[in-house]
Protein backbone atom coordinates (compact mmCIF):
# COMPACT_ATOMS: atom_id res chain seq x y z
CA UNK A 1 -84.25 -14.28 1.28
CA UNK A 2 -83.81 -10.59 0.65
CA UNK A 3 -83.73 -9.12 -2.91
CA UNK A 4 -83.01 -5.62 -3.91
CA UNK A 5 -85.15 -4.56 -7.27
CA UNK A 6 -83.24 -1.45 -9.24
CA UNK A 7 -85.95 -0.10 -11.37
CA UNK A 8 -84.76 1.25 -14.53
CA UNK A 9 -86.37 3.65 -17.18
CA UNK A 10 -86.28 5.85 -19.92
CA UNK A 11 -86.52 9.34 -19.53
CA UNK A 12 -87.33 9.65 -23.17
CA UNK A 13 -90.29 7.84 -22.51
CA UNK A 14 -90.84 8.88 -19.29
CA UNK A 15 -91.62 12.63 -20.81
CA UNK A 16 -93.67 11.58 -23.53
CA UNK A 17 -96.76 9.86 -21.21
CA UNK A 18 -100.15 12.21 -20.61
CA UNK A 19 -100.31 13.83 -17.49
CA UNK A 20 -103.27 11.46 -17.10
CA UNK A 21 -101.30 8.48 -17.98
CA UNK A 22 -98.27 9.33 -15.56
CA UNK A 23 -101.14 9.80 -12.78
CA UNK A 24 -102.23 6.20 -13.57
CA UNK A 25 -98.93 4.50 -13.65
CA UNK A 26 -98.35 6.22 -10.21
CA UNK A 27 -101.36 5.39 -8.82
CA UNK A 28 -100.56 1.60 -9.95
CA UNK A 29 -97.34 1.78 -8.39
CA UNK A 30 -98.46 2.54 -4.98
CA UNK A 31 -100.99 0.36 -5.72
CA UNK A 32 -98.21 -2.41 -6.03
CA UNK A 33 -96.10 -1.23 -3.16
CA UNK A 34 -99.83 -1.50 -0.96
CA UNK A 35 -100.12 -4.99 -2.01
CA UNK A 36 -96.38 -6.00 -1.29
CA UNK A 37 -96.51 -4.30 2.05
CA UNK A 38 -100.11 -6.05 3.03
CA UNK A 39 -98.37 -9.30 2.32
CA UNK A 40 -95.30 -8.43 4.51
CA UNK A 41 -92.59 -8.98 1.44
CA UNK A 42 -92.21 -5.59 1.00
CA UNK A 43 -89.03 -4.39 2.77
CA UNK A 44 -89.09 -0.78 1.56
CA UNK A 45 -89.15 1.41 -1.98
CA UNK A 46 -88.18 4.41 -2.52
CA UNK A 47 -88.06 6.78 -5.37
CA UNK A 48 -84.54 8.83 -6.66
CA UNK A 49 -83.36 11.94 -7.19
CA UNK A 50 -81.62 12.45 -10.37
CA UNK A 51 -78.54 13.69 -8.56
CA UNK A 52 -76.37 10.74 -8.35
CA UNK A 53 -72.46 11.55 -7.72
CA UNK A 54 -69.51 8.84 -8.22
CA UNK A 55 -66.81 8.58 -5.57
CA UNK A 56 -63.43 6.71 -7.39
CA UNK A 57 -60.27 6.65 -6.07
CA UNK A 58 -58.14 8.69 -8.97
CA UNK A 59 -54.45 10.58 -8.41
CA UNK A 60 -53.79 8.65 -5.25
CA UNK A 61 -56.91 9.84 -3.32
CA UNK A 62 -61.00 9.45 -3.90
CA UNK A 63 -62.85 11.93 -6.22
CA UNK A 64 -66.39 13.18 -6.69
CA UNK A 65 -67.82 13.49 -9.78
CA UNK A 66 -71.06 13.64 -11.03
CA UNK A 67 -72.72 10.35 -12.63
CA UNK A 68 -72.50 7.89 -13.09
CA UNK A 69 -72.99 9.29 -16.68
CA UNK A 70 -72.98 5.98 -19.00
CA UNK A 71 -74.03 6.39 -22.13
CA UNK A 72 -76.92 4.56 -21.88
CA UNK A 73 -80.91 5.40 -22.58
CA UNK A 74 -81.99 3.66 -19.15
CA UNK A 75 -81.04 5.09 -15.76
CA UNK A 76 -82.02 3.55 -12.21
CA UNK A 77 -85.32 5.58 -10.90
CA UNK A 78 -85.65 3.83 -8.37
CA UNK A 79 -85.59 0.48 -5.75
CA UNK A 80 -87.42 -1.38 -3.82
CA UNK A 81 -86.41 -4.46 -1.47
CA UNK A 82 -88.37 -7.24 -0.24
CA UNK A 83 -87.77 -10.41 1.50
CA UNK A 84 -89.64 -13.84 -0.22
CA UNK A 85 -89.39 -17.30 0.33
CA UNK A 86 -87.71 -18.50 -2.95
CA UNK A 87 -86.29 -16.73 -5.67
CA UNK A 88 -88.77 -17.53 -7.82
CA UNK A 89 -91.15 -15.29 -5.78
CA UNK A 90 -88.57 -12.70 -6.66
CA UNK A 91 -88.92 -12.81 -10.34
CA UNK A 92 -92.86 -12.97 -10.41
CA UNK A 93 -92.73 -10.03 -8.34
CA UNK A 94 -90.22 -7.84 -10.66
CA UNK A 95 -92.64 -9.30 -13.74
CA UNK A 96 -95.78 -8.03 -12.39
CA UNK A 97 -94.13 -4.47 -12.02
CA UNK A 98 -96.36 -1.49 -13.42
CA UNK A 99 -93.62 0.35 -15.66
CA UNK A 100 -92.32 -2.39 -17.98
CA UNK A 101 -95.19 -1.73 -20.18
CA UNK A 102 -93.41 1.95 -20.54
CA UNK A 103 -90.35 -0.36 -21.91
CA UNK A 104 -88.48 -0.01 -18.26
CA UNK A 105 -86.52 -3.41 -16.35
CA UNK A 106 -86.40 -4.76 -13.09
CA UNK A 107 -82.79 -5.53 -11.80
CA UNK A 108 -83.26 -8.53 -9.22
CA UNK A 109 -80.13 -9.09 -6.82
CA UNK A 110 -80.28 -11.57 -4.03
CA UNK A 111 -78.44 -10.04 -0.81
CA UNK A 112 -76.14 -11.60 1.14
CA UNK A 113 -77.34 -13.07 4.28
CA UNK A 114 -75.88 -11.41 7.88
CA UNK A 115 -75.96 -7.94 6.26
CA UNK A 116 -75.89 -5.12 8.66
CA UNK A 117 -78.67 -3.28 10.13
CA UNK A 118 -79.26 0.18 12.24
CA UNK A 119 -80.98 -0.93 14.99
């Protein structure tokens, strides 16, 4: 089964880690991504940009806007997907994620099955 992983942290925090220490928690990342891709559960990961925009549909037609702009501490930095054998895979794998000892979360959704794909 596929699970997406949103990866949230704090930018707060984010800013206050050593250059040195930021190096290291990169370095452990890939690191993590390496292993998950060796073992063939890792579907992809990617990093984002903090430019997100909100489409809604206001006034009778949809508007941008930028956001989403919650009032919250935490913001998604980024996701990864893989594809495991039982959910519980799922969880071990969002648990053994490098950041939460910066005080950051793992989202883990299960996808739908027959999603579509570019081929």
């Amino acid at each position: 089964m596929k699970y997406l992983m949103l990866v949230y942290g704090n930018e707060e925090v984010w800013n206050t880690l050593a250059p040195a220490d930021l190096a290291a928690l990169i370095s452990e990342v890939d690191a993590f991504n390496d292993a998950l891709g060796e073992s063939g559960e890792l579907i992809t990961a990617e990093g984002l940009v903090p430019r997100a925009r909100s489409v809604r549909m206001a006034q009778g037609g949809p508007v941008v806007t930028d956001g989403p702009y919650l009032e919250a501490k935490e913001y998604v930095g980024s996701y990864f997907m893989v594809d495991v054998d039982v959910d519980q895979r799922a969880l071990d794998i969002a648990q053994s994620y490098p950041g939460l000892r910066y005080g950051g979360s793992v989202e883990v959704w299960p996808l739908m099955r027959g999603g579509w794909v570019r081929r």
